[in-house]
Protein backbone atom coordinates (compact mmCIF):
# COMPACT_ATOMS: atom_id res chain seq x y z
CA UNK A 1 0.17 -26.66 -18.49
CA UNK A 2 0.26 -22.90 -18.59
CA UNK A 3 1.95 -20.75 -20.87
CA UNK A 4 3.75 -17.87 -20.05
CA UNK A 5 4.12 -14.32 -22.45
CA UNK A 6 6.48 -11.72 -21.26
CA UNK A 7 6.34 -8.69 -23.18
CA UNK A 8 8.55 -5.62 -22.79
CA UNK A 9 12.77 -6.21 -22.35
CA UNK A 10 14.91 -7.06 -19.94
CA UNK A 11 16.30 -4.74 -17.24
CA UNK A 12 20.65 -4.88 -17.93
CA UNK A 13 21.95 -5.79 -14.93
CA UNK A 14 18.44 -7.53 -13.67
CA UNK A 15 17.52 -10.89 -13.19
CA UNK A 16 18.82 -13.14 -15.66
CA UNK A 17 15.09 -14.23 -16.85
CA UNK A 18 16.12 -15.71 -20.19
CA UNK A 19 18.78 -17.98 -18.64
CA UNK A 20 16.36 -18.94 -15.89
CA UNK A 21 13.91 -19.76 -18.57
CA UNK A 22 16.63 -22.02 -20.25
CA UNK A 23 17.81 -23.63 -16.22
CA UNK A 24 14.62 -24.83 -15.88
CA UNK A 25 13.55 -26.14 -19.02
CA UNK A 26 10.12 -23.79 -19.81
CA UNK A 27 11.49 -22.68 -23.19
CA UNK A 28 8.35 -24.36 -24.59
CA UNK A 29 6.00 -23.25 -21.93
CA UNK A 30 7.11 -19.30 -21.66
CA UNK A 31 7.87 -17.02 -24.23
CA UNK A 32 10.04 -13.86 -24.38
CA UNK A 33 8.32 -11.41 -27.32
CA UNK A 34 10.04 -8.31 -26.61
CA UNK A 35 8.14 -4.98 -27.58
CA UNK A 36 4.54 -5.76 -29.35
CA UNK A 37 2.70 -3.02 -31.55
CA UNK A 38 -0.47 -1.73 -30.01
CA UNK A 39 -2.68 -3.94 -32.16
CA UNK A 40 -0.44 -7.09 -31.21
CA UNK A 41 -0.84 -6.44 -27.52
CA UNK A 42 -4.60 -5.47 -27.48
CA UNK A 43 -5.22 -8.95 -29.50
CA UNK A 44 -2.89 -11.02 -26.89
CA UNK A 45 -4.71 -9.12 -24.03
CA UNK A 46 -7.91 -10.69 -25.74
CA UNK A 47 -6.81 -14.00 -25.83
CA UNK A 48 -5.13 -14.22 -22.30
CA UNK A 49 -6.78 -15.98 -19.68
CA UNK A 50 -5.53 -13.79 -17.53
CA UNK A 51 -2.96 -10.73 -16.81
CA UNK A 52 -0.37 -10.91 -14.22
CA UNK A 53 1.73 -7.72 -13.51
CA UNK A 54 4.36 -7.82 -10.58
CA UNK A 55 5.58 -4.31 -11.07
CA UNK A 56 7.74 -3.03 -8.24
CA UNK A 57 7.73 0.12 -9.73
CA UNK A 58 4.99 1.79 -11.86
CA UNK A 59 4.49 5.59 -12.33
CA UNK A 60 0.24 5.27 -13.55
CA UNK A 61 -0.21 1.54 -14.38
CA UNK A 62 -1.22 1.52 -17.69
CA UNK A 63 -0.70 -1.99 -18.83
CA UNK A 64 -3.58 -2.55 -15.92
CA UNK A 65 -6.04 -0.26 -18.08
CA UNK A 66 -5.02 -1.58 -21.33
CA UNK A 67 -5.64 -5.45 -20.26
CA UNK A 68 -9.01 -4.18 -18.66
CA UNK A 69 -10.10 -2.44 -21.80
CA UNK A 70 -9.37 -5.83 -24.04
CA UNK A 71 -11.45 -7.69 -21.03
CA UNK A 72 -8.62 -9.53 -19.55
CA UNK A 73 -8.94 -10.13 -15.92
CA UNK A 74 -5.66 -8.65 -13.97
CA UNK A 75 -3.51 -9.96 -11.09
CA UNK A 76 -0.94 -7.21 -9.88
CA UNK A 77 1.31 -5.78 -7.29
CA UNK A 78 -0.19 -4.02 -4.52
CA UNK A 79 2.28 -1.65 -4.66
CA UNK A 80 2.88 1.90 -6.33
CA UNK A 81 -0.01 3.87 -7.92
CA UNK A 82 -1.25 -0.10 -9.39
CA UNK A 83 -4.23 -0.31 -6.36
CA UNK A 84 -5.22 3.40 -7.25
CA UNK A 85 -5.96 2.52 -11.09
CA UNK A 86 -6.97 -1.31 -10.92
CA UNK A 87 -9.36 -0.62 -7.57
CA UNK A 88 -11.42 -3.64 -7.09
CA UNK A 89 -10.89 -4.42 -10.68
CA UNK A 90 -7.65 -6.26 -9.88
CA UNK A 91 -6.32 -9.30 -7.87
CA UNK A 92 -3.57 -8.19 -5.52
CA UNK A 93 -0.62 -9.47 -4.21
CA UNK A 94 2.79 -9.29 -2.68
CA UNK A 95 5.42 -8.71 -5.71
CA UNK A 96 8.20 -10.01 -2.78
CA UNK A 97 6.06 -12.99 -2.27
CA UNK A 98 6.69 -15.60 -4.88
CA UNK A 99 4.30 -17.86 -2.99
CA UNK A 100 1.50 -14.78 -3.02
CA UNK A 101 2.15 -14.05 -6.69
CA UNK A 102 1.71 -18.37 -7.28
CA UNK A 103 -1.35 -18.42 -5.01
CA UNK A 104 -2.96 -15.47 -6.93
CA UNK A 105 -2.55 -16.86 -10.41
CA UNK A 106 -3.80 -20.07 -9.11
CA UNK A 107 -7.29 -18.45 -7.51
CA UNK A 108 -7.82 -16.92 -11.14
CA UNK A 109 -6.70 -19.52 -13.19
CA UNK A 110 -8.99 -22.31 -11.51
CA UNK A 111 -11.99 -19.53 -10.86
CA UNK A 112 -13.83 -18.49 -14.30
CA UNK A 113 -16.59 -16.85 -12.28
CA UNK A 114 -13.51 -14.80 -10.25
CA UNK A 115 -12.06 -14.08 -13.97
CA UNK A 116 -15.80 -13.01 -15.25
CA UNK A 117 -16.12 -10.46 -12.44
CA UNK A 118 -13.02 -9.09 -13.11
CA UNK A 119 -13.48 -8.47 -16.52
CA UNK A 120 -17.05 -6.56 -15.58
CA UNK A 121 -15.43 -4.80 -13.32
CA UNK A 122 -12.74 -3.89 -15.22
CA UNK A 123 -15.04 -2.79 -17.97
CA UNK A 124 -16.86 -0.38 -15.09
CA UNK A 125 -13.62 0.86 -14.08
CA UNK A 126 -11.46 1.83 -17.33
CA UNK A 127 -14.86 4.12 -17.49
CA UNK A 128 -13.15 6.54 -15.22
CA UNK A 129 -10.27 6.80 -17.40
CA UNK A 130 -11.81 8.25 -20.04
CA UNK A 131 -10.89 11.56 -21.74
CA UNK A 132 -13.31 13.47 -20.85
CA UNK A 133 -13.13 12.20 -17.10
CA UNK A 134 -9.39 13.04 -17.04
CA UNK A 135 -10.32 16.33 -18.96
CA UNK A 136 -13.12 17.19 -16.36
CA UNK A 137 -10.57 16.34 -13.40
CA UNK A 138 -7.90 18.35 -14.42
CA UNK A 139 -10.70 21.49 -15.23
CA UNK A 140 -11.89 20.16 -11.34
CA UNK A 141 -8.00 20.50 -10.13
CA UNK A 142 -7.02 24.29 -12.09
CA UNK A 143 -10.82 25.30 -10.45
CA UNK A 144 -9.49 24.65 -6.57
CA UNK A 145 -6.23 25.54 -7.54
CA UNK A 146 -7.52 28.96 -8.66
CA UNK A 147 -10.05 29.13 -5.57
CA UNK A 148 -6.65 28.48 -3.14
CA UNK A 149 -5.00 31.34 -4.02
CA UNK A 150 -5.27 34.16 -1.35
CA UNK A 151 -2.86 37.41 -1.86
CA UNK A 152 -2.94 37.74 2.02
CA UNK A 153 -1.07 34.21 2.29
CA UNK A 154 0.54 34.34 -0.44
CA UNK A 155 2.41 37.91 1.00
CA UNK A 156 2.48 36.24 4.55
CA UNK A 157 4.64 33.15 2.86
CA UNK A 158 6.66 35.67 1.22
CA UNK A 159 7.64 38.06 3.39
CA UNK A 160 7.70 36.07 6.63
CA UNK A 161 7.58 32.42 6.48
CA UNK A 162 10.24 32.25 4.21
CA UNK A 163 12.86 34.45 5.58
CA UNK A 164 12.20 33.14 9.21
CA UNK A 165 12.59 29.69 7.76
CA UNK A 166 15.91 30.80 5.82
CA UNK A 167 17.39 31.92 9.26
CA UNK A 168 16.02 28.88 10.87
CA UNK A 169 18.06 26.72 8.64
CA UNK A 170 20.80 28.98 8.71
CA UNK A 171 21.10 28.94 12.76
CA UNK A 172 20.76 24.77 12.49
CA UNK A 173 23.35 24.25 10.05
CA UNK A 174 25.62 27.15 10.68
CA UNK A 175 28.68 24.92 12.02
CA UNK A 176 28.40 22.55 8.73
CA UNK A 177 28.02 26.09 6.55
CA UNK A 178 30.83 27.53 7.90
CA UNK A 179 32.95 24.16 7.80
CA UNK A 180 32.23 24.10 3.79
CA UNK A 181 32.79 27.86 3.22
């Protein structure tokens, strides 16, 4: 039997998990915990045989980074910025494919040798994440930025590209402008 922990809250208006839960009987198999302190979620990433994360949307992906740091292998979405963080630190699949998402947590579940690798991956890869690699990229970023900048294009934009552009718009939409003036 596997047990289930869902952290976070429910979306209003979303699926009605807590119900489902209920419908189907696995009140004693999956639990709801709502929002968890740092320290509570760093000692349940610890203690979880695994991660799964079936985000559909996800601006960064931390929860990814957090359950590598604690050495808790992850299964994910391959969608959103998630493949860009995890790398090959993560198991992906289809968060529209229920079968996909089953099929993954079954590979890691039944594979400790999959789950090791993960984790020593993971390790490797929440490397990259440190501050002073994000500090160094960002210097990286401002240091091309700086390099880019050209007072020759920058007056060409300005003074031509622009106002031709303006006039191109202007000529396409003039029936709709003139409609809504």
């Amino acid at each position: 039997m596997i047990n289930a922990i869902l952290t976070g809250h429910e979306m209003m208006q979303g699926y009605p998990l807590k119900n489902k839960i209920d419908e189907y009987g696995l009140s004693e198999q999956v639990f709801m915990v709502g929002y968890l302190s740092k320290e509570e979620l760093a000692g349940l990433y610890a203690r979880a045989k695994l991660m799964v994360f079936p985000s559909l949307f996800e601006g960064f992906g931390i929860p990814l980074l957090e359950a590598m740091a604690a050495g808790c292998p992850v299964s994910a979405s391959h969608t959103t910025s998630l493949p860009e963080i995890g790398g090959e630190a993560v198991e992906y699949f289809d968060p529209h494919e229920p079968k996909e998402i089953a099929q993954a947590i079954e590979n890691l579940w039944n594979n400790p040798e999959k789950r090791e690798e993960l984790v020593r991956k993971g390790f490797a890869r929440i490397k990259r994440f440190s501050a002073s690699n994000l500090i160094q990229s960002h210097l990286e970023a401002f240091e091309e930025a700086s390099q880019s900048f050209s007072a020759r294009r920058y007056k060409w934009q300005r003074y031509w590209v622009h106002p031709f552009h303006r006039l191109q718009v202007h000529w396409k939409y003039r029936n709709l402008l003139k409609k809504n003036n």
